[in-house]
PDB file of N, CA and C in Angstrom:
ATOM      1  N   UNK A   1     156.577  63.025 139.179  1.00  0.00           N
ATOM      2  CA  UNK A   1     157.124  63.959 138.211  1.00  0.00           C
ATOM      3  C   UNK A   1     158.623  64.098 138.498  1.00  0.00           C
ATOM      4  N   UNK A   2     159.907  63.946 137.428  1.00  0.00           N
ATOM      5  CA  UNK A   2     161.217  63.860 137.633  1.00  0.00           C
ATOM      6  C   UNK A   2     160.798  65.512 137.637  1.00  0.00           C
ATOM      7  N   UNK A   3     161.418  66.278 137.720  1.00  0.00           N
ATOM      8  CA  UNK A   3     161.754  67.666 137.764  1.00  0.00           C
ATOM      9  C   UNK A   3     163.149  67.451 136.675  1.00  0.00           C
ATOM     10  N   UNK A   4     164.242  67.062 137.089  1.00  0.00           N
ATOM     11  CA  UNK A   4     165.608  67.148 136.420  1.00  0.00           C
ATOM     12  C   UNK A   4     165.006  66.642 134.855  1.00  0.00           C
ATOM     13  N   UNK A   5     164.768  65.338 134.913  1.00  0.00           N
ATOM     14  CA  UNK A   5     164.292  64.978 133.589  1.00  0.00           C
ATOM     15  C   UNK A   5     163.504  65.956 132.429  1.00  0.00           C
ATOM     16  N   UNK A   6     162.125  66.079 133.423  1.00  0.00           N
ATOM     17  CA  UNK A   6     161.545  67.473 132.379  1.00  0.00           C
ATOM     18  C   UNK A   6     162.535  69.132 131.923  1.00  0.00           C
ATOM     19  N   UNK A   7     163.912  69.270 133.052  1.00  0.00           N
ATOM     20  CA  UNK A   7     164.341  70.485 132.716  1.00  0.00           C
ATOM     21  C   UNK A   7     165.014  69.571 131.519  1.00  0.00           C
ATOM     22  N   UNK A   8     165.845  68.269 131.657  1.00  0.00           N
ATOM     23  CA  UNK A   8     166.932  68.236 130.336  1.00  0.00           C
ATOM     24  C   UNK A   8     165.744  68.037 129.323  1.00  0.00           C
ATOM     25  N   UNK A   9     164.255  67.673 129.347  1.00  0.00           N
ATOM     26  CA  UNK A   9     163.710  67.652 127.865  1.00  0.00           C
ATOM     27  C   UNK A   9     163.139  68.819 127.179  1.00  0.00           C
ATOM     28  N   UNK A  10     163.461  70.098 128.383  1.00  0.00           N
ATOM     29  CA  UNK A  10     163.131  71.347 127.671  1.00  0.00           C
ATOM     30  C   UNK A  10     164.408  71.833 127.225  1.00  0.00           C
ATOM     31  N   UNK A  11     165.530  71.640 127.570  1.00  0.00           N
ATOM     32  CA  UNK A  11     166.974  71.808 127.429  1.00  0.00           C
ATOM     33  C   UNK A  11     166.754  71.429 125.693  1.00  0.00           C
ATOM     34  N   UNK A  12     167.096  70.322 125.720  1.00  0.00           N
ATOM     35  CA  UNK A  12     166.786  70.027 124.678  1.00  0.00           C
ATOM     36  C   UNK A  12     165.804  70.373 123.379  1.00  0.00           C
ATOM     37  N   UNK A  13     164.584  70.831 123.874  1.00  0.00           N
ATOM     38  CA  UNK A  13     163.495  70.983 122.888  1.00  0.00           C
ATOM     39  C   UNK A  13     164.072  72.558 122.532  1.00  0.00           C
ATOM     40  N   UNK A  14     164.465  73.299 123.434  1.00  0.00           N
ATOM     41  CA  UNK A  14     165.272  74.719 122.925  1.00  0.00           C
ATOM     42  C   UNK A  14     166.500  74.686 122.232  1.00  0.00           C
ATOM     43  N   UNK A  15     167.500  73.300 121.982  1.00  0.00           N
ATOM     44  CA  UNK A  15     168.596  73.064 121.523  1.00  0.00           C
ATOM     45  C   UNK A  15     168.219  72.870 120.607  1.00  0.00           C
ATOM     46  N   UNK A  16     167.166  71.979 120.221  1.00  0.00           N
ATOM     47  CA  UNK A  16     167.128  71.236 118.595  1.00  0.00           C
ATOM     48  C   UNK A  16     166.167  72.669 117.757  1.00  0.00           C
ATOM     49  N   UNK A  17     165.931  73.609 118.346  1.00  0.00           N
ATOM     50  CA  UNK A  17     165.744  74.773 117.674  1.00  0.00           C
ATOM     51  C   UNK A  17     166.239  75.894 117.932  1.00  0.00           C
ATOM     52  N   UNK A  18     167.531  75.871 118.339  1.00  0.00           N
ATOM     53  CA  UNK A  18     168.231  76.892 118.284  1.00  0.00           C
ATOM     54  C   UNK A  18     168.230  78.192 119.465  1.00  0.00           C
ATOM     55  N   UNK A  19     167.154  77.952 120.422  1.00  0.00           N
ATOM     56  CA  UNK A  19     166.147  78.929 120.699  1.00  0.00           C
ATOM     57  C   UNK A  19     167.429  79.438 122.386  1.00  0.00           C
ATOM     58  N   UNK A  20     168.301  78.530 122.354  1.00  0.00           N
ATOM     59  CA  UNK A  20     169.388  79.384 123.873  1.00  0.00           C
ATOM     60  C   UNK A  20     169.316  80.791 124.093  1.00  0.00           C
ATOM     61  N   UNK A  21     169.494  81.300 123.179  1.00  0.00           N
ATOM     62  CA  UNK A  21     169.954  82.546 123.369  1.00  0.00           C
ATOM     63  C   UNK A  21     168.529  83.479 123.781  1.00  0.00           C
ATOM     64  N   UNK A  22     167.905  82.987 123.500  1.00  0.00           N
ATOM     65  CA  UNK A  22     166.282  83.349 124.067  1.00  0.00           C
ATOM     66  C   UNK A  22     166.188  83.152 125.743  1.00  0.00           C
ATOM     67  N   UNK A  23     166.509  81.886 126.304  1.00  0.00           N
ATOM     68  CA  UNK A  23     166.434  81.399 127.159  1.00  0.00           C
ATOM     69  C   UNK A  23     167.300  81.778 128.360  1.00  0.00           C
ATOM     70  N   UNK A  24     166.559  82.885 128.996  1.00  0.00           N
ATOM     71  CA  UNK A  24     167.364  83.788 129.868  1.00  0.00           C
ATOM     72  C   UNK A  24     166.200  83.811 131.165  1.00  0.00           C
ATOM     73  N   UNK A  25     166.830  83.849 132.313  1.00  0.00           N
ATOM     74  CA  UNK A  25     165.676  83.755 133.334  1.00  0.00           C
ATOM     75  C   UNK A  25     164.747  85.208 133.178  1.00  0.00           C
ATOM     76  N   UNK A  26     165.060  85.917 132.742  1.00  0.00           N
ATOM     77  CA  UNK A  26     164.078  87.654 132.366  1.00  0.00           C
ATOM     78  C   UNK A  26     163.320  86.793 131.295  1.00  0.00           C
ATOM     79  N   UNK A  27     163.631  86.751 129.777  1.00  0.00           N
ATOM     80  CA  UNK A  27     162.657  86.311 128.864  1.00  0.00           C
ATOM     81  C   UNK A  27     161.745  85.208 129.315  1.00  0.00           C
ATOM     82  N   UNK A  28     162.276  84.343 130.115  1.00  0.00           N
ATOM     83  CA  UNK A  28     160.981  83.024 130.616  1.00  0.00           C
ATOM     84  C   UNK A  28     160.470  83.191 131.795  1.00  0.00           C
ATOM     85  N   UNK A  29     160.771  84.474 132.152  1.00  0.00           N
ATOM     86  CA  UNK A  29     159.718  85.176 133.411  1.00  0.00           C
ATOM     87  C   UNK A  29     158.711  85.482 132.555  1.00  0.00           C
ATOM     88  N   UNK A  30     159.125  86.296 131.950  1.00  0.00           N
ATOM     89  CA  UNK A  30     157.959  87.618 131.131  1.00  0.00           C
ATOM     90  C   UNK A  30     157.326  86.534 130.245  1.00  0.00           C
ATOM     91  N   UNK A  31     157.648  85.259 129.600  1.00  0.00           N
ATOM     92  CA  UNK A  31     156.594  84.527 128.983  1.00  0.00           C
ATOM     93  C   UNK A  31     155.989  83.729 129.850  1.00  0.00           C
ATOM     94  N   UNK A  32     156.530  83.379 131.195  1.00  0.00           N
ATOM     95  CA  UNK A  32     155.679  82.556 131.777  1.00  0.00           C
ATOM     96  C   UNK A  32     154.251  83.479 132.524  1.00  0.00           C
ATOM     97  N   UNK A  33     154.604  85.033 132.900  1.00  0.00           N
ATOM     98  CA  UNK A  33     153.553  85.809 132.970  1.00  0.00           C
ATOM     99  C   UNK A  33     152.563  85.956 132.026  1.00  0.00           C
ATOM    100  N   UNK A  34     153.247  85.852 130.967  1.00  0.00           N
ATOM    101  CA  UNK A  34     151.939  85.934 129.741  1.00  0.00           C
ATOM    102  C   UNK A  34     151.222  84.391 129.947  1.00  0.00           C
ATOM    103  N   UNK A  35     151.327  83.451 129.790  1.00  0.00           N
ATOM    104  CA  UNK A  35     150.525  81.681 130.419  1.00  0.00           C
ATOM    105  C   UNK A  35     149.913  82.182 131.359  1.00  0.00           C
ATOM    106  N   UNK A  36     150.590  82.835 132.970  1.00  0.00           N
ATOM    107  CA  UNK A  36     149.588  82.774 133.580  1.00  0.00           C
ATOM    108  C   UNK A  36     148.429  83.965 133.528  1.00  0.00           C
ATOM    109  N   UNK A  37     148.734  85.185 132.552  1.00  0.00           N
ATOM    110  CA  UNK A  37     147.677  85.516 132.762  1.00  0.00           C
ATOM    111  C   UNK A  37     146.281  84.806 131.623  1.00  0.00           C
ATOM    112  N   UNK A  38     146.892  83.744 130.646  1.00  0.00           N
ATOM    113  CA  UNK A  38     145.823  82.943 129.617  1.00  0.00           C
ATOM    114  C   UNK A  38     145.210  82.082 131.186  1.00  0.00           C
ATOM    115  N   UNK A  39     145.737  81.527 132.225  1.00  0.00           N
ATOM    116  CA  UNK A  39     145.368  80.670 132.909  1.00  0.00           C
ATOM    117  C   UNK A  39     144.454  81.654 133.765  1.00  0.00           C
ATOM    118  N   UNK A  40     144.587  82.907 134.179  1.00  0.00           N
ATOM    119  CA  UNK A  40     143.294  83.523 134.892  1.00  0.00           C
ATOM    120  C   UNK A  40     142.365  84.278 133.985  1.00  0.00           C
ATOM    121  N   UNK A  41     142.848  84.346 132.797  1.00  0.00           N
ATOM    122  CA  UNK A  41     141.100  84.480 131.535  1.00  0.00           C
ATOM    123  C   UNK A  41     140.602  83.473 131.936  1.00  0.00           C
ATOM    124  N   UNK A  42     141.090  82.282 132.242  1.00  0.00           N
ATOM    125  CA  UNK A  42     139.949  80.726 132.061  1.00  0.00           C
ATOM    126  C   UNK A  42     138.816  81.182 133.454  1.00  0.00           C
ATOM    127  N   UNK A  43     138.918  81.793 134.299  1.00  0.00           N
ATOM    128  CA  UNK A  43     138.656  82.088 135.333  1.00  0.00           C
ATOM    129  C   UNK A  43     138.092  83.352 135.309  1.00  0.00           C
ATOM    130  N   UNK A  44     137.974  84.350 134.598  1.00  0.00           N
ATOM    131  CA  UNK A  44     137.670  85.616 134.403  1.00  0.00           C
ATOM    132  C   UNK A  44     136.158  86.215 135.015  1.00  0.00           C
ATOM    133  N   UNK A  45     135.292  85.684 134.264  1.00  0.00           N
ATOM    134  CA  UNK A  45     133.849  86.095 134.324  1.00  0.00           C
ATOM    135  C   UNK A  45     133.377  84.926 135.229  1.00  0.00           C
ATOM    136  N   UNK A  46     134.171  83.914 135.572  1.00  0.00           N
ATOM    137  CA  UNK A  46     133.002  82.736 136.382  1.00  0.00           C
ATOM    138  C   UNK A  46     133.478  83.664 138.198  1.00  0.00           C
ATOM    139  N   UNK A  47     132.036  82.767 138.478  1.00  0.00           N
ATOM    140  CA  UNK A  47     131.543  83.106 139.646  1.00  0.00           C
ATOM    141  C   UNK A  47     132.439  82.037 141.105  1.00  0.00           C
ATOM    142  N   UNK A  48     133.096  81.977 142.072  1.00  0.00           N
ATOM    143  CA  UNK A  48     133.799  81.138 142.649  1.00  0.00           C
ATOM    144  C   UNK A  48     133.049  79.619 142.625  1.00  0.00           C
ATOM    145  N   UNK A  49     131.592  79.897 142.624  1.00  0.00           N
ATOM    146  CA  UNK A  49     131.498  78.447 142.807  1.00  0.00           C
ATOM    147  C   UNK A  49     131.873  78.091 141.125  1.00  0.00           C
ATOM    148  N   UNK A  50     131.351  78.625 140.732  1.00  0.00           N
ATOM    149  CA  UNK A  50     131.657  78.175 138.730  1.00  0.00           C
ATOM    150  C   UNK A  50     133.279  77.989 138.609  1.00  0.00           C
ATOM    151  N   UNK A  51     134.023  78.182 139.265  1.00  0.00           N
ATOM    152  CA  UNK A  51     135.249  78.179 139.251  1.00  0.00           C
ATOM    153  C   UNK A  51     135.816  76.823 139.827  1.00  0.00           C
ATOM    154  N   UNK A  52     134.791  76.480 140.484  1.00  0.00           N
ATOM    155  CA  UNK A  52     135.206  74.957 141.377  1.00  0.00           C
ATOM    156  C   UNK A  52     134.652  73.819 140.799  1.00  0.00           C
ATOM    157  N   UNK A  53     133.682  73.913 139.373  1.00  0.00           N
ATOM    158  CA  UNK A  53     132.743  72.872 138.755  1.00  0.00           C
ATOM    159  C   UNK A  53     133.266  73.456 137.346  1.00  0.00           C
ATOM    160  N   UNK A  54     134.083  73.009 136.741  1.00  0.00           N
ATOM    161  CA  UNK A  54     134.611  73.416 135.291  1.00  0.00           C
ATOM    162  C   UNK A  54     134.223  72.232 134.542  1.00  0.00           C
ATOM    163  N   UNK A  55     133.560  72.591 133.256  1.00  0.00           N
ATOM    164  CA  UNK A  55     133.033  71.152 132.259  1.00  0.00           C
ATOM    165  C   UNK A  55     134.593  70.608 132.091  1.00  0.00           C
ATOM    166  N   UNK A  56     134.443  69.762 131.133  1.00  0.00           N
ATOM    167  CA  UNK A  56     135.562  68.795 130.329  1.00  0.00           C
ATOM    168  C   UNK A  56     136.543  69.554 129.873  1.00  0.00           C
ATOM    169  N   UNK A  57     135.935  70.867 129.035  1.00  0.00           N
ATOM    170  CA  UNK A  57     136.811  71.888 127.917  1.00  0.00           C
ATOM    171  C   UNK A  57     137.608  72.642 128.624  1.00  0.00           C
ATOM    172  N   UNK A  58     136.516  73.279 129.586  1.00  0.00           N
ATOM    173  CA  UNK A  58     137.787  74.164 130.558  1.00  0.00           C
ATOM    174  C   UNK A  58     138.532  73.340 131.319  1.00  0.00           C
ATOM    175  N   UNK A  59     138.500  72.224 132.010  1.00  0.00           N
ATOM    176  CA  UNK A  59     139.481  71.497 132.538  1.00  0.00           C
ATOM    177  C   UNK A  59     140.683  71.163 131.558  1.00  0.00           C
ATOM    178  N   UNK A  60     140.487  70.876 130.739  1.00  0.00           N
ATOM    179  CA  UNK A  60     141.070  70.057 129.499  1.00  0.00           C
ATOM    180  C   UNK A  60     142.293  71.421 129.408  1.00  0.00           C
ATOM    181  N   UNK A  61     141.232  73.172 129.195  1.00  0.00           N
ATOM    182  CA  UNK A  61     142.289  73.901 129.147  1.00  0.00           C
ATOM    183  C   UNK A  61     143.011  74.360 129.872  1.00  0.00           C
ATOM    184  N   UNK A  62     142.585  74.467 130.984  1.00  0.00           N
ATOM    185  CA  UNK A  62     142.847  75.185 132.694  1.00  0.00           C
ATOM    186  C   UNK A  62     144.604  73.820 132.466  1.00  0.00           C
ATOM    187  N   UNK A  63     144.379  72.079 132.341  1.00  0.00           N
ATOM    188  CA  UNK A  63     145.738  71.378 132.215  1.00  0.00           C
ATOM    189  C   UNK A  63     146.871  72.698 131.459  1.00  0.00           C
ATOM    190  N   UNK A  64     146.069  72.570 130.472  1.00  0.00           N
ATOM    191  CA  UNK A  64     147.070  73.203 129.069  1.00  0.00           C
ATOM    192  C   UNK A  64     147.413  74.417 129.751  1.00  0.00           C
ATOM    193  N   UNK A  65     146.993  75.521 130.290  1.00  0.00           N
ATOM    194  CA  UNK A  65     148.301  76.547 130.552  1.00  0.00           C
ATOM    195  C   UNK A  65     148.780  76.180 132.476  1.00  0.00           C
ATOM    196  N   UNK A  66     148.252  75.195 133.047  1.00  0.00           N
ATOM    197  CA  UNK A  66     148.340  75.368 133.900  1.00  0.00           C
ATOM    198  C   UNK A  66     150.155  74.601 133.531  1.00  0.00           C
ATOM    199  N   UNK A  67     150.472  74.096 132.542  1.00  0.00           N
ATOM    200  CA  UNK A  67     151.260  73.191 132.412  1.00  0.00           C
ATOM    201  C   UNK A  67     152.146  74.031 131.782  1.00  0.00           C
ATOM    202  N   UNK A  68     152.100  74.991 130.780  1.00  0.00           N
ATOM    203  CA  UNK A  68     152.456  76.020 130.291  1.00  0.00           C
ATOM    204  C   UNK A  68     153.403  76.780 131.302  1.00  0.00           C
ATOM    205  N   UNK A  69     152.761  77.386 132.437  1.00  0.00           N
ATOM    206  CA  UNK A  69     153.269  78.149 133.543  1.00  0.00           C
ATOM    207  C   UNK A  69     154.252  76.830 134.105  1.00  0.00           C
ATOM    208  N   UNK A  70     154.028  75.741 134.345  1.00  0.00           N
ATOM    209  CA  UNK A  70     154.900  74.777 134.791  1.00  0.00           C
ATOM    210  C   UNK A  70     156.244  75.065 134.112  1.00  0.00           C
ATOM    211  N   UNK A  71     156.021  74.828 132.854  1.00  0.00           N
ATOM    212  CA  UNK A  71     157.249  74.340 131.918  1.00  0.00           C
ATOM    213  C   UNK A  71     158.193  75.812 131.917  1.00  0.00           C
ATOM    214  N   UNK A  72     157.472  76.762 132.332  1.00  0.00           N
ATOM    215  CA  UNK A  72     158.350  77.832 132.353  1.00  0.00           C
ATOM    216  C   UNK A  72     159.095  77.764 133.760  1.00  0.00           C
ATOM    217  N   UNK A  73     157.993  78.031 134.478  1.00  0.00           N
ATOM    218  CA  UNK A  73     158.821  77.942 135.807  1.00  0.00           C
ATOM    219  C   UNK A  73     160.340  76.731 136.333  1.00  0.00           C
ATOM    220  N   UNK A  74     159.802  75.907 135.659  1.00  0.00           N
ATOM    221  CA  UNK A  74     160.877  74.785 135.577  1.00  0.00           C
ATOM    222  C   UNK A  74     162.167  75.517 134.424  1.00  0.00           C
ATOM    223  N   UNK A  75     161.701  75.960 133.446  1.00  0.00           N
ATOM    224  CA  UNK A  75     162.972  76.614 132.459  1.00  0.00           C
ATOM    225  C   UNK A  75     163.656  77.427 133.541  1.00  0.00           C
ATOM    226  N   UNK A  76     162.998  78.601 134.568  1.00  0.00           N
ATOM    227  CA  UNK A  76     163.579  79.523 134.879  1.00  0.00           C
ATOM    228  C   UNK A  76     164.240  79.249 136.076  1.00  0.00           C
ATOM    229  N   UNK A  77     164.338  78.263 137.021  1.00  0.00           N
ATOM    230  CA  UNK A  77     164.493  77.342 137.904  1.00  0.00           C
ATOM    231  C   UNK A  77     166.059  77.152 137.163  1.00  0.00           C
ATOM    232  N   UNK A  78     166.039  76.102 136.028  1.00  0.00           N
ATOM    233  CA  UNK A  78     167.172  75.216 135.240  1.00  0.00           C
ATOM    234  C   UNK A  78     168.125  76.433 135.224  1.00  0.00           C
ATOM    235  N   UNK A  79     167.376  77.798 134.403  1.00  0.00           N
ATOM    236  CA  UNK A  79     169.036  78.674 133.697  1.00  0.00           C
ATOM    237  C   UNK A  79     169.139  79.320 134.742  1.00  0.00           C
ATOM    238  N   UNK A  80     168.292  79.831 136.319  1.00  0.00           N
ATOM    239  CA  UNK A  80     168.880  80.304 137.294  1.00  0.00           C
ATOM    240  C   UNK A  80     169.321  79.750 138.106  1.00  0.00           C
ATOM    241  N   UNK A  81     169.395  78.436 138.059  1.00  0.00           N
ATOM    242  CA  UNK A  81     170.570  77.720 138.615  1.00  0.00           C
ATOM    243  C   UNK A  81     169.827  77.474 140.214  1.00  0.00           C
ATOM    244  N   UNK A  82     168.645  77.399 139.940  1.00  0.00           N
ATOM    245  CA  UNK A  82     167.883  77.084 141.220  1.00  0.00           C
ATOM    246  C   UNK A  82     167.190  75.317 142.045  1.00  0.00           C
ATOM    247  N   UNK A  83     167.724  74.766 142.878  1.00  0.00           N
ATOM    248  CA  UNK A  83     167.477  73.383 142.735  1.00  0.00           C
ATOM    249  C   UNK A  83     166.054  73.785 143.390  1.00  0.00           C
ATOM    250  N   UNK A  84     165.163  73.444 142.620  1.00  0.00           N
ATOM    251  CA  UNK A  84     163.436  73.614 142.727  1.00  0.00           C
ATOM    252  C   UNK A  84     162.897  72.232 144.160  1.00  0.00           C
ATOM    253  N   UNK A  85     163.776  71.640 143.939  1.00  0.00           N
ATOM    254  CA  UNK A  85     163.082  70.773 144.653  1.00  0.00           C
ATOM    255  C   UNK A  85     163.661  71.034 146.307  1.00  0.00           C
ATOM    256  N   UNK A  86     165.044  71.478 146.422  1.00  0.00           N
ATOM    257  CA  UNK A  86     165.007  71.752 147.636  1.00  0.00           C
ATOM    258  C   UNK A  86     164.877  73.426 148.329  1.00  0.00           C
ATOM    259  N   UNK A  87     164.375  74.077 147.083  1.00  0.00           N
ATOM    260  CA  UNK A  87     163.665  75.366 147.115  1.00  0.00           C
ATOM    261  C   UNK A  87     162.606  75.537 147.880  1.00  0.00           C
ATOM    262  N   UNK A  88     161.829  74.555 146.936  1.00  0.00           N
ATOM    263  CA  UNK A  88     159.994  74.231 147.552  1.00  0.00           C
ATOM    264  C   UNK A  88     160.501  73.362 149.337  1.00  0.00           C
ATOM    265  N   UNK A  89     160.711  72.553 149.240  1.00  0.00           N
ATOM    266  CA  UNK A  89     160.940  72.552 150.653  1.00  0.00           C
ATOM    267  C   UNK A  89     161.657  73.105 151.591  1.00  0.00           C
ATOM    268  N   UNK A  90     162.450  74.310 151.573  1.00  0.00           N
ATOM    269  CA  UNK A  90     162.834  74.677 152.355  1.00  0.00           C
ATOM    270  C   UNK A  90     161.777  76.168 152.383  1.00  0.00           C
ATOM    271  N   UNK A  91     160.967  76.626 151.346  1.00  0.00           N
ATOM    272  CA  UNK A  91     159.620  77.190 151.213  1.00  0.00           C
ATOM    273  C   UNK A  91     158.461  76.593 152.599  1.00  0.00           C
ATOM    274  N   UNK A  92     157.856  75.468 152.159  1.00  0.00           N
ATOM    275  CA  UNK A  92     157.476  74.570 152.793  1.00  0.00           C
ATOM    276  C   UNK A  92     157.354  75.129 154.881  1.00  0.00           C
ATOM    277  N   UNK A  93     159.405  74.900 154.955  1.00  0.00           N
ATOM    278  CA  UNK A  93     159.531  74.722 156.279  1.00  0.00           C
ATOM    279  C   UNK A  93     158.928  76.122 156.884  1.00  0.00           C
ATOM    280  N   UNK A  94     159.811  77.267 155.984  1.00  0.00           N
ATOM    281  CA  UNK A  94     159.570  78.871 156.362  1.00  0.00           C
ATOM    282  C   UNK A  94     157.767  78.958 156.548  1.00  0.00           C
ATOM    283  N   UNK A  95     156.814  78.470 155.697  1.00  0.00           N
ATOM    284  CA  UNK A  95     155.797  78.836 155.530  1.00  0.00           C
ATOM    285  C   UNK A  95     155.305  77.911 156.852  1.00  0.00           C
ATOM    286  N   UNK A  96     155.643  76.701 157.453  1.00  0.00           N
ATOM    287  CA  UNK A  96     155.202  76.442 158.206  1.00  0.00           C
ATOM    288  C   UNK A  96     155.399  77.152 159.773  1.00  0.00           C
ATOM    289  N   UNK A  97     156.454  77.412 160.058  1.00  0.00           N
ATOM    290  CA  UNK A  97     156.759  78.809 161.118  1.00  0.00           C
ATOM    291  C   UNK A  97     156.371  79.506 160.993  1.00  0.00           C
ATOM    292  N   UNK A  98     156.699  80.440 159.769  1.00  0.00           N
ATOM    293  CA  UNK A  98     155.100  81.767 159.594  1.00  0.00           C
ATOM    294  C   UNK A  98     153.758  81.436 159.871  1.00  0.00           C
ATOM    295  N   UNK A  99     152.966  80.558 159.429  1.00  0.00           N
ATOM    296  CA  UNK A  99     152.011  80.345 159.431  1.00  0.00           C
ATOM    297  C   UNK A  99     151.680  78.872 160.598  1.00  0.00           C
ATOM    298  N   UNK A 100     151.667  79.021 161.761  1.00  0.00           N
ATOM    299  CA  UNK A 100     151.900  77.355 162.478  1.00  0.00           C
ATOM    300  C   UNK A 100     150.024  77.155 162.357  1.00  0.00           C
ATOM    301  N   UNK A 101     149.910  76.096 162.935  1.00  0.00           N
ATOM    302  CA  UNK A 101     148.614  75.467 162.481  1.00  0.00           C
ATOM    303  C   UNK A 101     148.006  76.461 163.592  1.00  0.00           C
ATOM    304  N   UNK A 102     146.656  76.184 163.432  1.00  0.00           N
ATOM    305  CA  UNK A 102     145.512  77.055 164.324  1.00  0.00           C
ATOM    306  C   UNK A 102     145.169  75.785 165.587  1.00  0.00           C
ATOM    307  N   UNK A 103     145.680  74.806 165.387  1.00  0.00           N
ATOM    308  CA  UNK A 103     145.184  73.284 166.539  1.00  0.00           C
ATOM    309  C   UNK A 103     146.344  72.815 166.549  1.00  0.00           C
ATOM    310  N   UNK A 104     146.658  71.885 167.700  1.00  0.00           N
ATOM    311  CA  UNK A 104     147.992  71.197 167.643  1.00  0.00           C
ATOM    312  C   UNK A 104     147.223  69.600 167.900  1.00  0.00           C
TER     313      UNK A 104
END
């Protein structure tokens, strides 16, 4: 997955409709909260193991907002001026000091 690539083709998909001025790291917080909470309805009433054996449909949808919450998080990443990729790994390092393994 390019990361840069997918931010310039959302760049774009908000340019060729006008939609910038929308595109503020507050407004694509608060819509990417609304995706993820469609992505924990998919999850709502099932039971954990039912949650780990999803037919075709719910997989099919669980992609669709799980990708949803992606495309935002990547928008809000791009206009806050955040490089995601050396974010997550320097995430990564912190979480591995907080948390060191239980075995060496």
């Amino acid at each position: 997955m390019d990361i840069s690539a997918l931010q310039h083709r959302l760049r774009r998909f908000a340019a060729d409709r006008d939609w910038q001025p929308y595109q503020t790291p507050k407004n694509l917080a608060m819509a990417m909260t609304v995706e993820a909470s469609e992505l924990l309805e998919i999850f709502q009433w099932l039971t954990p193991e039912q949650s780990l054996h999803l037919d075709d449909d719910q997989r099919r949808h669980l992609g669709e907002e799980l990708s949803d919450v992606l495309l935002y998080l990547l928008q809000i990443a791009d206009h806050g001026g955040v490089d995601l990729e050396a974010a997550v790994e320097r995430k990564l390092a912190m979480n591995a000091v907080k948390h060191p393994p239980l075995r060496s």
